[in-house]
Structures are given as C-alpha cells and as structure tokens.
Protein backbone atom coordinates (compact mmCIF):
# COMPACT_ATOMS: atom_id res chain seq x y z
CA UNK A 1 -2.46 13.49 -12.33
CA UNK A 2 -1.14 11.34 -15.54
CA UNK A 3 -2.87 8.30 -16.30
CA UNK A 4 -1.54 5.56 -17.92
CA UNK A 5 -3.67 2.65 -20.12
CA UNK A 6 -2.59 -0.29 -19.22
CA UNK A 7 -4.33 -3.79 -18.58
CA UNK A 8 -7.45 -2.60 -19.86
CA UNK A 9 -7.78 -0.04 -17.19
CA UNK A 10 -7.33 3.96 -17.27
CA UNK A 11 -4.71 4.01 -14.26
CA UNK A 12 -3.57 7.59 -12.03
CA UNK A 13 -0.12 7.70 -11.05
CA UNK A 14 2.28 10.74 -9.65
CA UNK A 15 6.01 10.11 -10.79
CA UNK A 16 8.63 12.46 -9.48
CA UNK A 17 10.97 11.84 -12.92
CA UNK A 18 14.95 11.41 -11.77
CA UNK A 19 16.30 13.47 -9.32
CA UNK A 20 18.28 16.22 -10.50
CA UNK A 21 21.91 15.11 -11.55
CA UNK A 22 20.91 11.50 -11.17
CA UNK A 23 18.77 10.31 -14.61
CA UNK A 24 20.03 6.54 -13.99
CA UNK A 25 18.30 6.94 -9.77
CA UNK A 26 16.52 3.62 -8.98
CA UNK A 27 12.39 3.91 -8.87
CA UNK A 28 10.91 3.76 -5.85
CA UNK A 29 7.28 2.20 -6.38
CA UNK A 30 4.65 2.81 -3.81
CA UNK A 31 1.09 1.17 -3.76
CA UNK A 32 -1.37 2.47 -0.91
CA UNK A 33 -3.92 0.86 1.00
CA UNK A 34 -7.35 0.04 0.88
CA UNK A 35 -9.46 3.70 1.17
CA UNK A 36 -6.57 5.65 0.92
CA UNK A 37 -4.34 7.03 -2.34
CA UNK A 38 -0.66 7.28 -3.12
CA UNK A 39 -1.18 10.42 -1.44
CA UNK A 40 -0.58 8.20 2.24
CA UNK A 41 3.43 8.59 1.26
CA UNK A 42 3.96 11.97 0.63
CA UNK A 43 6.20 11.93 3.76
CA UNK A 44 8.48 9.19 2.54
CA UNK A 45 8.44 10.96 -1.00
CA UNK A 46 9.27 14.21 -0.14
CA UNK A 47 12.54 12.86 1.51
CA UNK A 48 13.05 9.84 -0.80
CA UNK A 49 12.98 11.84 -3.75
CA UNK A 50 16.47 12.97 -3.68
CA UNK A 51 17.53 9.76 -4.45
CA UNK A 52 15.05 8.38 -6.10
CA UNK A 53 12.78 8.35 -8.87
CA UNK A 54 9.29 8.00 -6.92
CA UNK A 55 6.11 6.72 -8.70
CA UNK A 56 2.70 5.98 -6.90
CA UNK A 57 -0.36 4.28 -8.10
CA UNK A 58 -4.04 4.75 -7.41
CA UNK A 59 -5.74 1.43 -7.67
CA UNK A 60 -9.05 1.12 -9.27
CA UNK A 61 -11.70 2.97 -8.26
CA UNK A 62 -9.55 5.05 -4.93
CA UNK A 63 -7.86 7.91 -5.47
CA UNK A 64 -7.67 9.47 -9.18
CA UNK A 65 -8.16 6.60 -11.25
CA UNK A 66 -11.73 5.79 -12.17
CA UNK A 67 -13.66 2.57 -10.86
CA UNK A 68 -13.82 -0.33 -13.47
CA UNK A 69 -16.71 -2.26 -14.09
CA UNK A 70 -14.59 -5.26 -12.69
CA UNK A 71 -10.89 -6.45 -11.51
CA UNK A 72 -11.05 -5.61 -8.41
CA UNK A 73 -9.22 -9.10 -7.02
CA UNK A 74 -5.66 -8.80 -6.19
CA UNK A 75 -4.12 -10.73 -9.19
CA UNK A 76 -5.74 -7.95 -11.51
CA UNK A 77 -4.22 -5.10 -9.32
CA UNK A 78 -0.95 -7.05 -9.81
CA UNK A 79 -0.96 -7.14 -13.72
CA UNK A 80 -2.20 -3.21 -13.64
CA UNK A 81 1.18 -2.33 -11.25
CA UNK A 82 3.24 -4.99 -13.54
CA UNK A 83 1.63 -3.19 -16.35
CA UNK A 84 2.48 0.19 -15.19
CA UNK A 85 5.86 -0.36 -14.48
CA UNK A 86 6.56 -1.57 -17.86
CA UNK A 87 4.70 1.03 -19.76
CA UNK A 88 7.01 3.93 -17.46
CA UNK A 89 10.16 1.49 -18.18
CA UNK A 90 10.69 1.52 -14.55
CA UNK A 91 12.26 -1.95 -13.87
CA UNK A 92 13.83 -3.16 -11.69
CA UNK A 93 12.04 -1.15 -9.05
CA UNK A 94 12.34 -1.07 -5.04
CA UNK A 95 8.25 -1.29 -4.05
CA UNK A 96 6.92 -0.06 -0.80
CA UNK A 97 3.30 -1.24 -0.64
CA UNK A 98 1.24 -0.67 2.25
CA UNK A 99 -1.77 -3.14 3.53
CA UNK A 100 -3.67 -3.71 0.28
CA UNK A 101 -0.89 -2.78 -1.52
CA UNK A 102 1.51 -5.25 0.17
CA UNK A 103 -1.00 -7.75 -1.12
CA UNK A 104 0.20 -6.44 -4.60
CA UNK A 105 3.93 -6.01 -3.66
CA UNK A 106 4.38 -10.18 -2.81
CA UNK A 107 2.45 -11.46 -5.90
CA UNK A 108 5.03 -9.16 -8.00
CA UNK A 109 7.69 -10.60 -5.61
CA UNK A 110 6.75 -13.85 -6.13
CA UNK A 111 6.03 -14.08 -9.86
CA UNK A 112 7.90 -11.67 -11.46
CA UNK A 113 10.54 -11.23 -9.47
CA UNK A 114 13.11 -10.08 -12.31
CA UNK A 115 11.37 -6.41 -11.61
CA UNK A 116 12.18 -5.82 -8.73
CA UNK A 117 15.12 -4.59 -6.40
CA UNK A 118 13.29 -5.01 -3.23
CA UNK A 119 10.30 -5.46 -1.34
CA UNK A 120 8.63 -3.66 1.27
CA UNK A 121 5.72 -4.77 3.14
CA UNK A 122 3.99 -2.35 5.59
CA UNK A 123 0.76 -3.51 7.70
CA UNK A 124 -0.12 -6.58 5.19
CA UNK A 125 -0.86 -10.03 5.28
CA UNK A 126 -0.25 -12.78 3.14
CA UNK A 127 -3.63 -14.44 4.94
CA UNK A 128 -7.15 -14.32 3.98
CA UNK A 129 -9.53 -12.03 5.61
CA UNK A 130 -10.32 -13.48 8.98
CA UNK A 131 -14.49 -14.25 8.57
CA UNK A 132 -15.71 -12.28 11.70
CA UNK A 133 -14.03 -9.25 9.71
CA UNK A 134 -14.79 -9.69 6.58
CA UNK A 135 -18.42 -10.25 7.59
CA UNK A 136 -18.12 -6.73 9.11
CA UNK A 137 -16.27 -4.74 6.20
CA UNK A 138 -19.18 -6.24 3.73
CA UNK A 139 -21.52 -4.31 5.71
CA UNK A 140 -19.44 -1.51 6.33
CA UNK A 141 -18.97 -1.38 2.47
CA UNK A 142 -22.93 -1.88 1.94
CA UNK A 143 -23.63 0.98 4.32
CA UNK A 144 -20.82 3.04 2.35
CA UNK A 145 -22.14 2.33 -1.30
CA UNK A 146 -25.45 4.06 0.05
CA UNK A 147 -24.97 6.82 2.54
CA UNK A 148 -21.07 7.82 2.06
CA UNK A 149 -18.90 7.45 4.61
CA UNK A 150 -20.42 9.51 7.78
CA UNK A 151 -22.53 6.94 9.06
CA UNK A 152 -18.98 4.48 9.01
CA UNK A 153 -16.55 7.18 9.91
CA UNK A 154 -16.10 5.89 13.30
CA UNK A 155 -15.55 2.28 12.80
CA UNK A 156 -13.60 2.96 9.72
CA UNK A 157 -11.27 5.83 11.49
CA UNK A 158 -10.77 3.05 14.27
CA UNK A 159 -9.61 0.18 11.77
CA UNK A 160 -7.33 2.83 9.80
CA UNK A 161 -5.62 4.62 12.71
CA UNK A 162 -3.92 3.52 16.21
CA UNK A 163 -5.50 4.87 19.66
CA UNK A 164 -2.34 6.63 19.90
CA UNK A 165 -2.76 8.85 16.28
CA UNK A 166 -6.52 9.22 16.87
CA UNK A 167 -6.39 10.71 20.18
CA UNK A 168 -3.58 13.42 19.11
CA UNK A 169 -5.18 16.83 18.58
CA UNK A 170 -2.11 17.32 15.74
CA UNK A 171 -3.98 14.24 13.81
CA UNK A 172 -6.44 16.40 12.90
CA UNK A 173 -5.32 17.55 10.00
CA UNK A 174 -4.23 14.66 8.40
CA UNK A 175 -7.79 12.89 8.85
CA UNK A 176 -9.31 15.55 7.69
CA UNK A 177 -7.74 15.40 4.27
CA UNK A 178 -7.62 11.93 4.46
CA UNK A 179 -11.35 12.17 4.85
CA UNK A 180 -11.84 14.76 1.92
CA UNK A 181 -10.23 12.73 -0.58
CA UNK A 182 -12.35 9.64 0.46
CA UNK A 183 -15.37 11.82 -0.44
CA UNK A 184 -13.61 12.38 -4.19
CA UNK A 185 -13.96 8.87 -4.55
CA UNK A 186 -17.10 7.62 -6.04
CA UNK A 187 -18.85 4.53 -3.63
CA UNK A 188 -19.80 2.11 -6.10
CA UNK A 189 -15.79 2.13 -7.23
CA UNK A 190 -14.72 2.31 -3.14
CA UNK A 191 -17.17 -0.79 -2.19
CA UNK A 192 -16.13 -2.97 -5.49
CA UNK A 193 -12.01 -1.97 -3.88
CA UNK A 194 -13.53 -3.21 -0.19
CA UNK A 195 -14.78 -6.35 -1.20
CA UNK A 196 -11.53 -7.40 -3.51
CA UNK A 197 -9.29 -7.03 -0.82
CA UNK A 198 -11.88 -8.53 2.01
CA UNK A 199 -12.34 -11.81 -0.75
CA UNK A 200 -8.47 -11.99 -1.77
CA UNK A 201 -7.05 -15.15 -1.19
CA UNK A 202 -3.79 -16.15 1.23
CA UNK A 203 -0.97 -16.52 -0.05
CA UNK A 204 0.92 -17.45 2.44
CA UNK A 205 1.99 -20.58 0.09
CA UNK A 206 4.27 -18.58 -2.24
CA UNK A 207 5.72 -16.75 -0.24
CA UNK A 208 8.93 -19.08 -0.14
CA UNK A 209 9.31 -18.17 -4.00
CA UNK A 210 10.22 -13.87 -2.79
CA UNK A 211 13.72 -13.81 -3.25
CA UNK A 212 14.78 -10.21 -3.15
CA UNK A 213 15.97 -8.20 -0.25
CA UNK A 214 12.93 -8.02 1.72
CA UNK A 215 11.63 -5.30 4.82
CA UNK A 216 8.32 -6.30 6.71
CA UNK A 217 7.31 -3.73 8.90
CA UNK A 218 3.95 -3.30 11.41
CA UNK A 219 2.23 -0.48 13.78
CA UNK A 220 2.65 -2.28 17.32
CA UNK A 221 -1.28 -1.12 17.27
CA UNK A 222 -2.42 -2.32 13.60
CA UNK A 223 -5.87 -3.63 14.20
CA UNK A 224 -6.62 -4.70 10.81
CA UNK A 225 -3.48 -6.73 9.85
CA UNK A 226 -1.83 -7.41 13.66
CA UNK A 227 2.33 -8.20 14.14
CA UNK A 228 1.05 -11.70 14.16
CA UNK A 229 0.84 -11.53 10.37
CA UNK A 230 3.75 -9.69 9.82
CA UNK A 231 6.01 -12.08 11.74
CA UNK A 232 4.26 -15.08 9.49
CA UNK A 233 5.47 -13.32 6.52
CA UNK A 234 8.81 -12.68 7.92
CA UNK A 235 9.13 -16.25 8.63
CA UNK A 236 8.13 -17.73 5.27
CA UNK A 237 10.51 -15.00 3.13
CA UNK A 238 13.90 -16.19 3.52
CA UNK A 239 16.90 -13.53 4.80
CA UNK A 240 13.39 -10.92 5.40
CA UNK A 241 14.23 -8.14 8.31
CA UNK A 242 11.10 -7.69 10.59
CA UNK A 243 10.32 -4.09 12.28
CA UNK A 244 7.24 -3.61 14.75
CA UNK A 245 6.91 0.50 14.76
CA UNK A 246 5.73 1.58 18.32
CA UNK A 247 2.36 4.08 18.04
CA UNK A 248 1.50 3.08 15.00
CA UNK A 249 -1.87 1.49 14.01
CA UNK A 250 -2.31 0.11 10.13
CA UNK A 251 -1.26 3.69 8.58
CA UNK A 252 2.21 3.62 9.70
CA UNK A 253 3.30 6.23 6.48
CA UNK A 254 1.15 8.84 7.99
CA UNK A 255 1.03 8.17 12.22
CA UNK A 256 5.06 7.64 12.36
CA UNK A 257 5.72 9.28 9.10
CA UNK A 258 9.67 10.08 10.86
CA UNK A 259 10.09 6.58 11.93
CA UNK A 260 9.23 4.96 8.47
CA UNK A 261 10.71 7.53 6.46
CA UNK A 262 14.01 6.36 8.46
CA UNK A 263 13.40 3.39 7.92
CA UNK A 264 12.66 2.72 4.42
CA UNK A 265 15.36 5.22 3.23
CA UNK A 266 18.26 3.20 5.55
CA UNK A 267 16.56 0.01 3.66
CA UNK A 268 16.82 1.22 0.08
CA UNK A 269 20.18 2.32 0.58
CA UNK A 270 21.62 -1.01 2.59
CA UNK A 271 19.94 -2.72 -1.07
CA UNK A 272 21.62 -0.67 -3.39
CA UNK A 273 24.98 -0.58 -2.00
CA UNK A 274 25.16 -4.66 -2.64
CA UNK A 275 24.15 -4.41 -5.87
C-alpha cells in the first residue's frame, strides 16, 4: 500500500487514481471503523470506482499504517484525513466514514467544511461512549493488548456483526479475513485505537455547523452505535436524509454490501447533479 507523511504520522492509503476517460471524477473518501481497515469497502469501491476516484485510509495503528506512540483521539485522526486529502490534492471530496470513521467524517464536516462535497455517516454517533460500554471495551482492549484477539473473539464478533450476518453460513468468509487482518495488526497499536474512540468526546454540539449534503445511515441491528444515535444526528444536521438498513448490525459495508452500495452510489450522484 502507499503511505503518505502527513501530520507527523506515516499514514496507508489505497487510491484507485481517476477512472478511465474521467481525470476531473470527484474523490470518494472512505474512513473505516474501529478494528477494521479500508478494506471494509471494497464492495462499494469496486462499483463506485467507475465514477469515482476512490481513496481509503488506515488510521493509526489498524490496518497498514503503523501504530504511533500517541494521537489516537479523534481530533488527531481528523488533521491526519485533512492532512491526507491535501497532500493527494483531493478536495472537495464526498466522505463515506463508517462508525469510528464517521466520528472523523463530522469534525471535517463541521470545521472544514470547504473540503468537502458531502457527508456520509454509517453506524456513528456524535455521543460519547455510553459508561457501561466503555467500561467493557477497556477490558476487552486490556485482554487484547495481552493474549490477541481469541480469548475476545466472541464478544467482539457480537459488537461488530448483526445476529442476522453472524448466523449466515455465507459470512464465513468474510469474518474470516476480517479476522486475519486483525491478527496483522500489532495490539499495543489496536488497544491505543480502542481506547481513542471509547474516550472521544460528543459532539453532538457542532453538529448544527455540517452544512453539506448529508446521508446518515444505520443497521436496524447495530449494537454498538443503535438508530437512536443516528436519528439524533439526523435531527441536529439540517436538510440530512436518514436510512435504517434492515439485517444489518454496525458493519453495514460488509453484511448488506448490495443495499449500501445502492445507496451511497444513488447519494453521490443526487449531490453531484446539483452542483
């Protein structure tokens, strides 16, 4: 993968360049979630990138870009993408950001809105981590640093996935990779991600500042970041479209990869035709 150095931090990204015929396509940003990689859209991409240029980025410490001894809190991961999309002179870009990195995806929104086309937020919050979970993913995340993720494959499989997606035979194969790449990952750099996104603060306050064209969209079944907090965001970001996806837990992109693939592409293009 390339790697970009930006923000003090050696950050992994894919980037599908312009599709053929079309050098002036918009970018298509997409920033995973927590214990996943950029990887967790290869559905959308593989469709999307026809029309678009399509860039994703590994935050610190998941995927392919190496942990960092620190900046692990949300507002850091938001100057690395901000970074990033000014050292690929991307701007302005439609992001997609998924759970952690919907987290990202407002606080670009929000403050630096002049990159961006639009906004899409899939399984996020713009809360705080409720205590009774947080309490739980700090010792998940303790148990991870020091016996890798077998011991917490259960409990984390079961905040990850729907009921629906786990108990499908065809699931298999996409857990299993899912799980391999985890193991790539090194545990200090996967507990250090854990705990940023477990102490990020709400920001449920600026959300009135988002101002682009804006898509929230939640699995029916998301355990980790329920409708209720999509339909708060959706509330508090004027002129924002809200979609619940039925079967779908908190990894919408890969349990109802049809269904968001529709979605987001019928999104993109309803933005760029009023531009």
């Amino acid at each position: 993968m390339p790697t970009a150095e930006v923000n003090g931090a050696t950050i992994a990204y894919t980037d599908t360049g312009a599709p053929p015929g079309r050098p002036d396509a918009p970018a298509v940003v997409f920033g995973h979630g927590l214990l996943f990689s950029g990887w967790m859209f290869h559905p959308q991409i593989e469709a999307l990138r026809e029309r678009y240029r399509c860039v994703t980025v590994d935050w610190r410490g998941q995927g392919d870009t190496p942990a960092t001894p620190s900046g692990y809190d949300m507002d850091t991961l938001t100057a690395d993408a901000v970074a990033l999309i000014g050292h690929l002179g991307l701007g302005p870009v439609h992001w997609v950001g998924l759970s952690m990195g919907g987290f990202v995806g407002q606080r670009i929104a929000a403050r630096h809105g002049e990159l961006l086309r639009s906004l899409t937020l899939l399984d996020t919050s713009a809360d705080g981590e409720p205590a009774d979970k947080a309490a739980e993913y700090r010792l998940l995340a303790r148990v991870y640093r020091f016996t890798g993720v077998g011991p917490v494959l259960g409990k984390v499989k079961a905040a990850m996935f729907g009921p629906a997606f786990l108990a499908d035979p065809a699931s298999e194969p996409v857990i299993e990779e899912w799980v391999r790449r985890l193991r790539r990952c090194g545990r200090a750099g996967i507990r250090k991600a854990v705990l940023g996104v477990i102490e990020r603060e709400p920001f449920q306050a600026e959300l009135s500042r988002i101002t682009v064209p804006t898509l929230v969209a939640v699995g029916a079944d998301d355990l980790a970041t329920p409708p209720a907090d999509a339909e708060r965001i959706a509330a508090a970001v004027e002129g924002a479209r809200l979609e619940v996806v039925p079967g779908s837990g908190h990894s919408s992109t890969l349990e109802q990869p049809a269904a968001l693939t529709a979605l987001i592409g019928d999104f993109l293009a309803s933005v760029d035709v009023r531009r």
